[in-house]
N, C-alpha and C. Protein backbone atom coordinates (compact mmCIF):
# COMPACT_ATOMS: atom_id res chain seq x y z
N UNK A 1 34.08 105.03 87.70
CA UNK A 1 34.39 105.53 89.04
C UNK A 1 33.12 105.53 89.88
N UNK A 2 32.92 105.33 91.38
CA UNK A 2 32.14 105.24 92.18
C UNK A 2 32.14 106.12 93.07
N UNK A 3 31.51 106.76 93.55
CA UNK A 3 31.61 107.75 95.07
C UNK A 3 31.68 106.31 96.34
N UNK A 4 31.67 105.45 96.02
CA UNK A 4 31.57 104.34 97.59
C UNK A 4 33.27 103.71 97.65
N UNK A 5 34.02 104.45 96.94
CA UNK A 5 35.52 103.86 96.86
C UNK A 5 36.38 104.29 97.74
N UNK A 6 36.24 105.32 98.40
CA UNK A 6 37.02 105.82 99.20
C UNK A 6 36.95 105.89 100.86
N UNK A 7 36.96 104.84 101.45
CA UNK A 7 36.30 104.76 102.35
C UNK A 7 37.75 104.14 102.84
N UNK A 8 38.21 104.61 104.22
CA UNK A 8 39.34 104.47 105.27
C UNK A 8 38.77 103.73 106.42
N UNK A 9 39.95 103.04 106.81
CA UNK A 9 39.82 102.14 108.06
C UNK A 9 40.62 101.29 107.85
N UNK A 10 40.82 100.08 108.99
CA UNK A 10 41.80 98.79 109.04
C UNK A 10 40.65 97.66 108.76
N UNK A 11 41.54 96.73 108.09
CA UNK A 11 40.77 95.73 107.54
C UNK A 11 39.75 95.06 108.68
N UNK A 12 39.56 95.08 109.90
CA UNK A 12 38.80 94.58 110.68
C UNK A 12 37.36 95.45 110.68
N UNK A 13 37.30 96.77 110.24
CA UNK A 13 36.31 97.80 110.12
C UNK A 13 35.97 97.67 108.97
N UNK A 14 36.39 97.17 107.55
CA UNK A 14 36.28 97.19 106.86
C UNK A 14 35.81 95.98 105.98
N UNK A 15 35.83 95.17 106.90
CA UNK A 15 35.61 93.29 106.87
C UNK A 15 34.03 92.97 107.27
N UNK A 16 33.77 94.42 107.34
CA UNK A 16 31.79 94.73 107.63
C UNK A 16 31.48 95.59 107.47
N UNK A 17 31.67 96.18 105.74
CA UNK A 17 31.21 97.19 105.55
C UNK A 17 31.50 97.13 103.75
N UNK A 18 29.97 96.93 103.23
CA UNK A 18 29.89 96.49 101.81
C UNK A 18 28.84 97.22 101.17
N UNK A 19 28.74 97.93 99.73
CA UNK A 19 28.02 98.57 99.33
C UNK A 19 27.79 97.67 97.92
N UNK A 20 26.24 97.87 97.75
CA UNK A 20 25.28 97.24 96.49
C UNK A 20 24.80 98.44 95.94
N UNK A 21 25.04 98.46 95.07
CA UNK A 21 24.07 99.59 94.15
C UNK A 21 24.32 99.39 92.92
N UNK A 22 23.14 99.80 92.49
CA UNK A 22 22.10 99.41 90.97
C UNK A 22 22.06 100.90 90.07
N UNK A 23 22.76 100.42 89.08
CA UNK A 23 22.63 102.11 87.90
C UNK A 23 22.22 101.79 86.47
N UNK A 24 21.33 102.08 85.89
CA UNK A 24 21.35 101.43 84.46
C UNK A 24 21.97 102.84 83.40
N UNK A 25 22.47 102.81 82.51
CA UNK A 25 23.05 103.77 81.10
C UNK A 25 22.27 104.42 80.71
N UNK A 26 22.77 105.70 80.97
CA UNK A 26 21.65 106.90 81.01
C UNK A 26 21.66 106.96 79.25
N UNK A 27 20.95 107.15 78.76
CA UNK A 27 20.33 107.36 76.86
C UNK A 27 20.34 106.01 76.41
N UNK A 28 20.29 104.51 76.94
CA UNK A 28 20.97 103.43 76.53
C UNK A 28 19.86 102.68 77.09
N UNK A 29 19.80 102.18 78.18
CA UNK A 29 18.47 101.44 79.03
C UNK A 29 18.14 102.27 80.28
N UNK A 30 18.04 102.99 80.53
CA UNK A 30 17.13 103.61 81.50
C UNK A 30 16.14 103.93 81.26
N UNK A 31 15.32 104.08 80.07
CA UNK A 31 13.80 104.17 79.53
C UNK A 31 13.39 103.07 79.95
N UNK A 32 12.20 103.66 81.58
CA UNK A 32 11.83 102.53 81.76
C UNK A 32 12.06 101.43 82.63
N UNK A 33 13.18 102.21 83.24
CA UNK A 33 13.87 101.33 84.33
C UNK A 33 13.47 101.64 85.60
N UNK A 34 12.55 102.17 86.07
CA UNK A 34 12.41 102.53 87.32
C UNK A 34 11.66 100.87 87.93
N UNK A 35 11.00 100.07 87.46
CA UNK A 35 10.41 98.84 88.10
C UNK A 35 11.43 98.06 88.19
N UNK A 36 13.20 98.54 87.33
CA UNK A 36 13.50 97.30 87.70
C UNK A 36 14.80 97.85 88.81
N UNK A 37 14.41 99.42 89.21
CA UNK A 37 14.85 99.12 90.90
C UNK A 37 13.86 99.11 91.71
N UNK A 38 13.05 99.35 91.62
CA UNK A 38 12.25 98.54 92.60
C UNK A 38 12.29 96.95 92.93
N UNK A 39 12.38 96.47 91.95
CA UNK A 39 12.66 94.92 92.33
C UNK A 39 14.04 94.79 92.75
N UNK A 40 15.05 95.82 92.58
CA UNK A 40 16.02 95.75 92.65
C UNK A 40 15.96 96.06 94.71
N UNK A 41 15.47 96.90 94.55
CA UNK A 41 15.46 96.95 96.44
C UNK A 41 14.54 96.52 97.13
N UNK A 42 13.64 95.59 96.50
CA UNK A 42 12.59 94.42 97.15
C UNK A 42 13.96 93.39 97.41
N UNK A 43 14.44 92.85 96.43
CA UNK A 43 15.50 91.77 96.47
C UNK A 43 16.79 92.24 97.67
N UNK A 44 17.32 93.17 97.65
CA UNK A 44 18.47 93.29 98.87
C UNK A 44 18.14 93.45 100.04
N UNK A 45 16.33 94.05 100.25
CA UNK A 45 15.49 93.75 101.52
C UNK A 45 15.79 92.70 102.24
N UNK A 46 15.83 91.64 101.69
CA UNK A 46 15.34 90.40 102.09
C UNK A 46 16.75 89.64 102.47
N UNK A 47 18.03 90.69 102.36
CA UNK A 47 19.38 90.30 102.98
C UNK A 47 20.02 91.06 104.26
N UNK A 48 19.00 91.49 104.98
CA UNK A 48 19.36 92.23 106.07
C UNK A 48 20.54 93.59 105.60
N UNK A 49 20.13 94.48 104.47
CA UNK A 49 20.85 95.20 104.71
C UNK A 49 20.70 96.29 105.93
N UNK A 50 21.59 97.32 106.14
CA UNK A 50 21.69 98.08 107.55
C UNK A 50 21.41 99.48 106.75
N UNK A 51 21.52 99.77 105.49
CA UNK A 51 21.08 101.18 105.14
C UNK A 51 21.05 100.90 103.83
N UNK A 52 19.61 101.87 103.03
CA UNK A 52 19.35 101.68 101.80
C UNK A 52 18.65 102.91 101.10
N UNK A 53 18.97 103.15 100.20
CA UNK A 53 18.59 104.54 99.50
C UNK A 53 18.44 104.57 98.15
N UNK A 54 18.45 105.72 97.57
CA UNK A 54 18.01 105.65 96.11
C UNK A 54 18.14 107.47 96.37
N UNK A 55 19.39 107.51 95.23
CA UNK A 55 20.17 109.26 95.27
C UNK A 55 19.12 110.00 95.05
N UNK A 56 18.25 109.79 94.06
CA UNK A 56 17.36 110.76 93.51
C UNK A 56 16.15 110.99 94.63
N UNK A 57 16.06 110.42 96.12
CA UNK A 57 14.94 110.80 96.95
C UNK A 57 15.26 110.89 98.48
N UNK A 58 16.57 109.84 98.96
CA UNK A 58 17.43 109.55 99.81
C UNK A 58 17.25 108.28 100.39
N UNK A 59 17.79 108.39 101.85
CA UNK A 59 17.90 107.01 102.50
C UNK A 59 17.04 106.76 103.55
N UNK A 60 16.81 105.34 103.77
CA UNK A 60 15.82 105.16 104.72
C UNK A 60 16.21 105.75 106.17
N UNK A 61 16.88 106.05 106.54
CA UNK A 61 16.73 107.38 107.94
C UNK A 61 16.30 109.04 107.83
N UNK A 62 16.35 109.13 106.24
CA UNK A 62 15.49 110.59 106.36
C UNK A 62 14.39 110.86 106.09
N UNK A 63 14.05 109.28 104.80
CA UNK A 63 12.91 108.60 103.83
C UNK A 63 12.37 107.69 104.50
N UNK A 64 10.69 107.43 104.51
CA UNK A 64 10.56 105.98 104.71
C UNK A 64 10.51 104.94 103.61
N UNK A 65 10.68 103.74 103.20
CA UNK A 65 10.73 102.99 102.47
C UNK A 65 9.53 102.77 101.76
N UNK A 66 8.50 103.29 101.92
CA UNK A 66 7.26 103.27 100.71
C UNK A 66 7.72 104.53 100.39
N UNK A 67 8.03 105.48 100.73
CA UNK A 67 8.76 106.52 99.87
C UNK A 67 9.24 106.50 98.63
N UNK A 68 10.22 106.08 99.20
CA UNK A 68 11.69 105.65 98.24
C UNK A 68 11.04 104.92 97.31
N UNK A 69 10.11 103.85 97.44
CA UNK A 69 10.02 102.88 96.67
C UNK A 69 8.81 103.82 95.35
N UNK A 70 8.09 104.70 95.90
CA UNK A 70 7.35 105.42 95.59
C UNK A 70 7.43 106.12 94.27
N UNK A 71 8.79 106.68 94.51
CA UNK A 71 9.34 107.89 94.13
C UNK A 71 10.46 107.65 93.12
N UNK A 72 10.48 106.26 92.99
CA UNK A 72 11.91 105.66 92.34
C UNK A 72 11.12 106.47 90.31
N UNK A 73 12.35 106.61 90.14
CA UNK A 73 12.67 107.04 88.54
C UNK A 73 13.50 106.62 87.80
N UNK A 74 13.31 106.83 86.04
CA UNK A 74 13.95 106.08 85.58
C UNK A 74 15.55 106.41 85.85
N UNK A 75 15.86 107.07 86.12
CA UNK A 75 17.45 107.86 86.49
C UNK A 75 17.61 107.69 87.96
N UNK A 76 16.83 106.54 88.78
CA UNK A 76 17.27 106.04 90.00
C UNK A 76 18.77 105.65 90.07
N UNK A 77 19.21 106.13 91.10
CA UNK A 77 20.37 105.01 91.46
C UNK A 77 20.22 104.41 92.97
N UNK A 78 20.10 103.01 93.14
CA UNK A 78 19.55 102.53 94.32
C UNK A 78 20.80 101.52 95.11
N UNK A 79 21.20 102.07 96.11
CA UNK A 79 22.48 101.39 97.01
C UNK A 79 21.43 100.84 98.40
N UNK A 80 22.81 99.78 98.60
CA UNK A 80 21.88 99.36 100.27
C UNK A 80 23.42 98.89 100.24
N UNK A 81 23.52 99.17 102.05
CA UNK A 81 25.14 98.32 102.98
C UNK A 81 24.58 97.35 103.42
N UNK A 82 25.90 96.42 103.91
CA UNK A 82 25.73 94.95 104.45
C UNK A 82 26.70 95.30 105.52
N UNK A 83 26.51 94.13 106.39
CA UNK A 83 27.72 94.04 107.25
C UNK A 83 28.71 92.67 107.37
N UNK A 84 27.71 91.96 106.63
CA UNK A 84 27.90 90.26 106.20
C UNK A 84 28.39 89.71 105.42
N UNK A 85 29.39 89.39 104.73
CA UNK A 85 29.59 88.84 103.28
C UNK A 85 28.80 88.16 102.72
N UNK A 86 27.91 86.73 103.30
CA UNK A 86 27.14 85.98 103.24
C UNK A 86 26.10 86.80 102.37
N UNK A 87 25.58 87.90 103.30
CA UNK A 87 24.63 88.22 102.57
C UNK A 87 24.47 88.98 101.47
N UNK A 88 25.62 89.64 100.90
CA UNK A 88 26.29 89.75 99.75
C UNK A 88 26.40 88.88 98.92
N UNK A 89 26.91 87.89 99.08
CA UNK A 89 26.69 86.84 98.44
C UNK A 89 25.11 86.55 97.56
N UNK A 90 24.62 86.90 98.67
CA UNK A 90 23.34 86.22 98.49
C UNK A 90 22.24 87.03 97.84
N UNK A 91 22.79 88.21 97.71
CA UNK A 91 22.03 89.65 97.61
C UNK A 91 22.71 89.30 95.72
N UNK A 92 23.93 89.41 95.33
CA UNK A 92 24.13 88.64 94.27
C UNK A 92 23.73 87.50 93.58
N UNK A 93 23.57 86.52 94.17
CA UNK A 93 22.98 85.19 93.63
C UNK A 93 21.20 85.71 93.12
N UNK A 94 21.01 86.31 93.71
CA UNK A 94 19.45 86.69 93.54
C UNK A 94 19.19 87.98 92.41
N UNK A 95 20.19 88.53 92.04
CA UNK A 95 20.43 89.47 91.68
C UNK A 95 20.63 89.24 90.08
N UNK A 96 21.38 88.21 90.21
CA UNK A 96 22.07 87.18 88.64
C UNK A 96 20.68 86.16 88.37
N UNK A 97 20.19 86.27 89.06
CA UNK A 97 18.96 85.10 89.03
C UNK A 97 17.91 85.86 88.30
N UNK A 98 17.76 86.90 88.60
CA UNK A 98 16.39 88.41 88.26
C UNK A 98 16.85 88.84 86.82
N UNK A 99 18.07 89.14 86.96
CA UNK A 99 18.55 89.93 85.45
C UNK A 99 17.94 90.71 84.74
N UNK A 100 18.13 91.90 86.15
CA UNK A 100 17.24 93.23 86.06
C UNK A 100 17.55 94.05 84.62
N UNK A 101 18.70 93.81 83.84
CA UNK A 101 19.47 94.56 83.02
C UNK A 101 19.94 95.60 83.44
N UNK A 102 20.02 95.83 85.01
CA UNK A 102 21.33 96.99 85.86
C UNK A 102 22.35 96.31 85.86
N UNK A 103 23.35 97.54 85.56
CA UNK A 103 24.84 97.45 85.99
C UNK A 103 24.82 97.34 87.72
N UNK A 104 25.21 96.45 87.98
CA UNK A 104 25.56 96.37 89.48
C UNK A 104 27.18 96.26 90.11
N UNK A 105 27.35 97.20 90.72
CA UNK A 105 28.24 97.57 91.14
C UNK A 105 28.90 97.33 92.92
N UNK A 106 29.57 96.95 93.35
CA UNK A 106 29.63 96.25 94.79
C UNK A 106 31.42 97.04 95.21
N UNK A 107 31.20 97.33 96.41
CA UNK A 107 32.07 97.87 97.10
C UNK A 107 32.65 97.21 98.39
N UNK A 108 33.96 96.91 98.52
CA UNK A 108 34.67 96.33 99.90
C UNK A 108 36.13 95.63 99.74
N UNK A 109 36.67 95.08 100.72
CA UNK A 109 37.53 94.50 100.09
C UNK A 109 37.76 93.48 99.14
N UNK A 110 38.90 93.99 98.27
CA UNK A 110 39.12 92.90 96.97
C UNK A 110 38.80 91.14 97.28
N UNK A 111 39.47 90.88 98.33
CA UNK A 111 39.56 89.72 98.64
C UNK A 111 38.16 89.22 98.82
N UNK A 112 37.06 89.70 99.70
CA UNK A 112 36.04 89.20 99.88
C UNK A 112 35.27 89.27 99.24
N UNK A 113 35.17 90.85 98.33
CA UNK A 113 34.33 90.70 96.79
C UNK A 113 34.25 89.67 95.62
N UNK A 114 35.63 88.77 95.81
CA UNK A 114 35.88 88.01 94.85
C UNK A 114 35.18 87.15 95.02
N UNK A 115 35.37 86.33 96.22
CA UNK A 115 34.31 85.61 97.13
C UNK A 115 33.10 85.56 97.05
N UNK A 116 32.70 86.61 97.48
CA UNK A 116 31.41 86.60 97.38
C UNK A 116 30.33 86.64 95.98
N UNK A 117 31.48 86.86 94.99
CA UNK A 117 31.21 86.63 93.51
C UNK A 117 31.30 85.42 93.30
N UNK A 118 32.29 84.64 93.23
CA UNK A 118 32.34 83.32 92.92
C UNK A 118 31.15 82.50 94.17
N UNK A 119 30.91 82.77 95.20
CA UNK A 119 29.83 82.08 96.46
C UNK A 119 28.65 82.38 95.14
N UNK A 120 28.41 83.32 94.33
CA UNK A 120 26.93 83.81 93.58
C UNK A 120 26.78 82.74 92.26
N UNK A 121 28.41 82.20 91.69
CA UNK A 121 28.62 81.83 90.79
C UNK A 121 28.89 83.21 89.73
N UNK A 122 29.39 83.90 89.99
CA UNK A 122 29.80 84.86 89.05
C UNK A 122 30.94 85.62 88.90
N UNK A 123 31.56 86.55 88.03
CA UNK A 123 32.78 86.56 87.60
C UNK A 123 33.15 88.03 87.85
N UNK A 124 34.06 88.39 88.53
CA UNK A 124 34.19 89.94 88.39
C UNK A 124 34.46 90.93 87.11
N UNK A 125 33.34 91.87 86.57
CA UNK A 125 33.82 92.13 85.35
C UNK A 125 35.41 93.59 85.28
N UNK A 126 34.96 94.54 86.11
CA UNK A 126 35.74 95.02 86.09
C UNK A 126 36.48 95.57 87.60
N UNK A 127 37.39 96.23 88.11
CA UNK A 127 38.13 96.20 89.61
C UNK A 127 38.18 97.43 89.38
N UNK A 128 37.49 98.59 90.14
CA UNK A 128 38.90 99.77 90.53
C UNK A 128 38.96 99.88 92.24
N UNK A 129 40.30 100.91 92.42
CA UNK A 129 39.90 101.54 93.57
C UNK A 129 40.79 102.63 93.88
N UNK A 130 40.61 103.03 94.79
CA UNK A 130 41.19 104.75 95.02
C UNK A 130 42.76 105.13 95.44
N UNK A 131 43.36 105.55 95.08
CA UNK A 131 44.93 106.20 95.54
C UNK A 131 44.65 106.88 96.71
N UNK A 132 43.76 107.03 97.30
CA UNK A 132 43.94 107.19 98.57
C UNK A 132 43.91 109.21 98.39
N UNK A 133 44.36 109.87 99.60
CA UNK A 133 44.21 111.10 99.59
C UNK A 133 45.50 111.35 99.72
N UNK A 134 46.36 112.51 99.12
CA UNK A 134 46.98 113.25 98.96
C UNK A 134 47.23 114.97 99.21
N UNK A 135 48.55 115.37 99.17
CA UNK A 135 49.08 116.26 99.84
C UNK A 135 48.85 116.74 101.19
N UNK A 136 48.55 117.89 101.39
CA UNK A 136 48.70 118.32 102.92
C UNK A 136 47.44 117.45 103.46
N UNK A 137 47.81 116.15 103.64
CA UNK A 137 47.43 115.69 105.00
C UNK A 137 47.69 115.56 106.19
N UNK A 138 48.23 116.30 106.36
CA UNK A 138 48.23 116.63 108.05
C UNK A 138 47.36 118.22 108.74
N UNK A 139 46.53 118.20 107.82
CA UNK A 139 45.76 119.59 107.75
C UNK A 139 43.89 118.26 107.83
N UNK A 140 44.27 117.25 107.59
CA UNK A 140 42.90 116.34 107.70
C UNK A 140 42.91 116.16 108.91
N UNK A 141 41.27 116.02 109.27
CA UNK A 141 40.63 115.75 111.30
C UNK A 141 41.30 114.32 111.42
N UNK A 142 41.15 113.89 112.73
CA UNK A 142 41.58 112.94 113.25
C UNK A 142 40.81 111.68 112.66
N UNK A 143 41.90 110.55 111.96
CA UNK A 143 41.65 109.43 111.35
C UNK A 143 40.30 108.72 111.59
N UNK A 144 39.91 109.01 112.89
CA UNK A 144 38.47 108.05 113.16
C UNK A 144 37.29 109.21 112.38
N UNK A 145 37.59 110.28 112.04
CA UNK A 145 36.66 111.07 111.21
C UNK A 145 36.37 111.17 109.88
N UNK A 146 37.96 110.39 109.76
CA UNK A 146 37.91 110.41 107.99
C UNK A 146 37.19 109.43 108.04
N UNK A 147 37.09 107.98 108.63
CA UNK A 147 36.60 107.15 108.62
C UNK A 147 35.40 107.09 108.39
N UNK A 148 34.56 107.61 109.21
CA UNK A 148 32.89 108.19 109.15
C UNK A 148 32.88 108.58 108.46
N UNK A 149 33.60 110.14 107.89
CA UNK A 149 33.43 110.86 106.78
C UNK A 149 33.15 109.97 105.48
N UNK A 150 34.19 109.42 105.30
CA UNK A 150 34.20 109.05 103.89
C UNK A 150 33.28 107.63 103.67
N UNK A 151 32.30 107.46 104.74
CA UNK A 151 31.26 106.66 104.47
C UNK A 151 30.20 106.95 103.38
N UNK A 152 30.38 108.26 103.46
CA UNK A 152 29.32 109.82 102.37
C UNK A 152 30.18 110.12 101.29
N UNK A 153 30.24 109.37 100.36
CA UNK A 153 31.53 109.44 98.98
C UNK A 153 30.86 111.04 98.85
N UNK A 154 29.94 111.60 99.22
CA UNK A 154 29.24 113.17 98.35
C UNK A 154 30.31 114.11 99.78
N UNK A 155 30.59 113.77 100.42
CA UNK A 155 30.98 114.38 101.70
C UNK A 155 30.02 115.39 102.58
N UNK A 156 29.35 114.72 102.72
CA UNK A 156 27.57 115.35 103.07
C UNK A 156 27.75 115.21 104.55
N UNK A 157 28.76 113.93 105.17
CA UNK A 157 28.85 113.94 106.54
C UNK A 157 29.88 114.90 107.27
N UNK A 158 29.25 116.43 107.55
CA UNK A 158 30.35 117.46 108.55
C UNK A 158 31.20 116.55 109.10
N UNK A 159 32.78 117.22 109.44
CA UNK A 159 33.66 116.48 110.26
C UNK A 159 33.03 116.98 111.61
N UNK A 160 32.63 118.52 111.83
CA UNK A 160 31.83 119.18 112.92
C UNK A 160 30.89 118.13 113.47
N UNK A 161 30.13 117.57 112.82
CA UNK A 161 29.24 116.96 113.31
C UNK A 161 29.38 115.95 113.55
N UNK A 162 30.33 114.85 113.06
CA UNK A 162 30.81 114.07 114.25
C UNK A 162 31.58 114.02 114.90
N UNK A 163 32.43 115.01 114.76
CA UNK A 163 32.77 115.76 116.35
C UNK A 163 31.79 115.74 117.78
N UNK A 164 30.61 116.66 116.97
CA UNK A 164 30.03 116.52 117.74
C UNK A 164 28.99 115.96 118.51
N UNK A 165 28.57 114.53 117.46
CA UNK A 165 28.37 113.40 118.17
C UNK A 165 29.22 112.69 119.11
N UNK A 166 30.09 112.47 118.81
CA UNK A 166 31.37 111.95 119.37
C UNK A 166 31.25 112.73 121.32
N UNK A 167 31.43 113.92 121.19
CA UNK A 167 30.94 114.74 122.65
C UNK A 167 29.77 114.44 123.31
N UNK A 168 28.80 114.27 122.63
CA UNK A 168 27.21 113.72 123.33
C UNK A 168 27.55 112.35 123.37
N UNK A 169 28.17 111.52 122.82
CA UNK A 169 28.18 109.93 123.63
C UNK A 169 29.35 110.26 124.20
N UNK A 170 30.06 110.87 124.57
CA UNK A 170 31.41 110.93 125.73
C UNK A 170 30.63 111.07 127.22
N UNK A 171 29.70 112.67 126.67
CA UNK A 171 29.00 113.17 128.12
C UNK A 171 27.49 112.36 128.60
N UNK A 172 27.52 111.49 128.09
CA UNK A 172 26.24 110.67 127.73
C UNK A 172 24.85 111.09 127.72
N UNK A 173 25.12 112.10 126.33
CA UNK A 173 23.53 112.54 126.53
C UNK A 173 23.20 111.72 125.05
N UNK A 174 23.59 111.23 124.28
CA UNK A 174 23.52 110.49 123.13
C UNK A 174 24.19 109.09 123.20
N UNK A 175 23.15 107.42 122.65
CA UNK A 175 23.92 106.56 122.63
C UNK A 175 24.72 106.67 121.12
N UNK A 176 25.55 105.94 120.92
CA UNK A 176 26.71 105.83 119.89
C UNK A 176 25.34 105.64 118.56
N UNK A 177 24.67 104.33 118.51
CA UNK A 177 23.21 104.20 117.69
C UNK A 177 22.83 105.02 117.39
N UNK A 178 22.00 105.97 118.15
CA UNK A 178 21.45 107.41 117.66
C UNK A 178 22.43 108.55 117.13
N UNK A 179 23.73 108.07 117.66
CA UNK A 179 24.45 109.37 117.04
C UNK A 179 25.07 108.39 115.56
N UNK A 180 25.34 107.57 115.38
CA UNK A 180 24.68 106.84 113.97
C UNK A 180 23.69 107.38 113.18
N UNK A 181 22.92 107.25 113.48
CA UNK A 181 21.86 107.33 112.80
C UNK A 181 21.52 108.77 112.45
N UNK A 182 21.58 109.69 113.20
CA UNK A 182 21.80 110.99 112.90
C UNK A 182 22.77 111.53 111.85
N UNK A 183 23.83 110.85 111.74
CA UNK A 183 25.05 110.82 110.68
C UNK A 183 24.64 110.43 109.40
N UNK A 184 23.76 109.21 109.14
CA UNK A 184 23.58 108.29 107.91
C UNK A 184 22.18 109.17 107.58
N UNK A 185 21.84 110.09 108.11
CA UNK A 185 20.42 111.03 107.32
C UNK A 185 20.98 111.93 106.34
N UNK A 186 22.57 112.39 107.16
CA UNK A 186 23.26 113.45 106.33
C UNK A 186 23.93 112.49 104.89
N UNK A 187 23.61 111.70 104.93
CA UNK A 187 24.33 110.86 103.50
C UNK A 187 22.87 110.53 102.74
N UNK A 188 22.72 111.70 101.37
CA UNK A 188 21.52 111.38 100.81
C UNK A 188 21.03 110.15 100.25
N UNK A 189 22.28 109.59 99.25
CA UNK A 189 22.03 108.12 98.87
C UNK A 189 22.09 107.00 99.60
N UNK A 190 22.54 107.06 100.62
CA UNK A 190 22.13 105.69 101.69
C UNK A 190 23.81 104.67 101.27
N UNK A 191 24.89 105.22 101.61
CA UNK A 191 25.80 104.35 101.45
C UNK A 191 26.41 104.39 102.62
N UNK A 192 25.90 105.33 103.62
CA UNK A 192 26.55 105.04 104.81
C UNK A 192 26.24 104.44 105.52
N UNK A 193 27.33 103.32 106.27
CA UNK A 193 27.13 101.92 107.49
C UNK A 193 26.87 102.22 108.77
N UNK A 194 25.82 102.47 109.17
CA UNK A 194 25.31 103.25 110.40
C UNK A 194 26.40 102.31 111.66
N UNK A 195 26.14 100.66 111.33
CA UNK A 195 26.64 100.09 112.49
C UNK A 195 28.15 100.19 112.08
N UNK A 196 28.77 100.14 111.64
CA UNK A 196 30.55 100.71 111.52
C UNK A 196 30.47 102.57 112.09
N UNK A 197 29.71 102.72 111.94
CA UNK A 197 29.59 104.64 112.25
C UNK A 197 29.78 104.15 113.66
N UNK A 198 28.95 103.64 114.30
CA UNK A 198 28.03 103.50 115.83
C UNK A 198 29.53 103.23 116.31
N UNK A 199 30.21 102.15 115.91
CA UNK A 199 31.72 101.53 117.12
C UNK A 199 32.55 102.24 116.78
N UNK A 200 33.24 103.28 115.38
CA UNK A 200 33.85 104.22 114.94
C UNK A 200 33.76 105.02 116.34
N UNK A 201 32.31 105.81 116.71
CA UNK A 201 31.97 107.05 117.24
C UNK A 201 32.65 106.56 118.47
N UNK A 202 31.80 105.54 119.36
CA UNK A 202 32.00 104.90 120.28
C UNK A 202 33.90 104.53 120.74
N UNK A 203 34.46 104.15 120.00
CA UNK A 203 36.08 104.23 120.17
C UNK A 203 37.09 106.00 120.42
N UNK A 204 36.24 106.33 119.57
CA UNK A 204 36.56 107.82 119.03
C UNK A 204 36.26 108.69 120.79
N UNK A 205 34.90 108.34 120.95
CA UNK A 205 34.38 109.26 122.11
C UNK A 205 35.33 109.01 123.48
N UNK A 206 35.49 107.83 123.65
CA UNK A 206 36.44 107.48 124.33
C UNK A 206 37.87 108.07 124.19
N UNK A 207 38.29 108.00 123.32
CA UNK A 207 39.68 108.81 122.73
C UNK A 207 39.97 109.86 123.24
N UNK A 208 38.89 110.80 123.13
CA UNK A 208 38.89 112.15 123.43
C UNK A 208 38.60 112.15 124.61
């Protein structure tokens, strides 16, 4: 199971918005593994991801990236988003090429994951994904919140608070970007898509 599985929207929001992250077997190979996320987030650098972290220190909007890179341990777990398939792709091909001995794990739709596996030359080993949320949902905030929300599988992103971003880019004292980016600090491991947040907020502010 993954905390990056539950993530809502229509396939057009969701057709740019992909999660990479690196975990190695805790009592098994993690002795020792901290150099090989570091190479592990030297390598997805170099694919334009839009947000990148490592649970055990956080993400580059609260962290700076000699930080993170700093601070990495053997019980790292290191994610970065895309907005590209391509570069998924490619963030894989390089990935199978290194053979860090991490379990790597990738999040988005079925269809394009497959893709972008076979674009790497490689095979999907295993599939899950989420049943979705249940019972009293109609007691959940308005759909463009779950959306944001559940960018933060830890649920670290307040619905309050993008609420109340959402109000500062309505009254324009905040652009949609910064109220992004303010959102993806509250997600410690770095799995949230600042630029899917940014046109989320931006549709949303309007709404209201």
């Amino acid at each position: 199971m993954t905390h990056t599985l539950h993530r809502q929207g229509d396939r057009p929001g969701l057709s740019e918005d992909f999660v990479v992250f690196a975990i190695s077997a805790q009592g098994i190979n993690s002795k020792g593994s901290a150099a090989q996320f570091v190479e592990f987030s030297r390598l997805v650098q170099q694919h334009n991801p839009v947000n990148i972290g490592d649970m055990r220190t956080g993400n580059k909007f609260a962290v700076d990236l000699e930080t993170i890179a700093g601070s990495t341990q053997d019980n790292s777990i290191f994610h970065a988003v895309f907005t590209d398939p391509s570069d998924v792709a490619a963030v894989l091909s390089d990935l199978a090429r290194a053979d860090l001995g991490l379990s790597i794990v990738v999040s988005g739709l079925f269809d394009q994951i497959g893709k972008c596996c076979r674009d790497a030359g490689l095979d999907e080993h295993t599939v899950e994904y989420s049943l979705g949320v249940w019972g009293r949902t109609d007691r959940l905030p308005h759909p463009a919140v779950q959306e944001i929300s559940t960018m933060c599988g830890h649920g670290m992103v307040s619905f309050h608070l993008i609420d109340h971003c959402a109000k500062e880019i309505r009254q324009r004292e905040m652009p949609s970007e910064e109220a992004a980016r303010v959102l993806a600090r509250q997600c410690h491991c770095g799995i949230f898509n600042p630029v899917r947040a940014a046109q989320i907020l931006e549709a949303y502010a309007e709404q209201q």
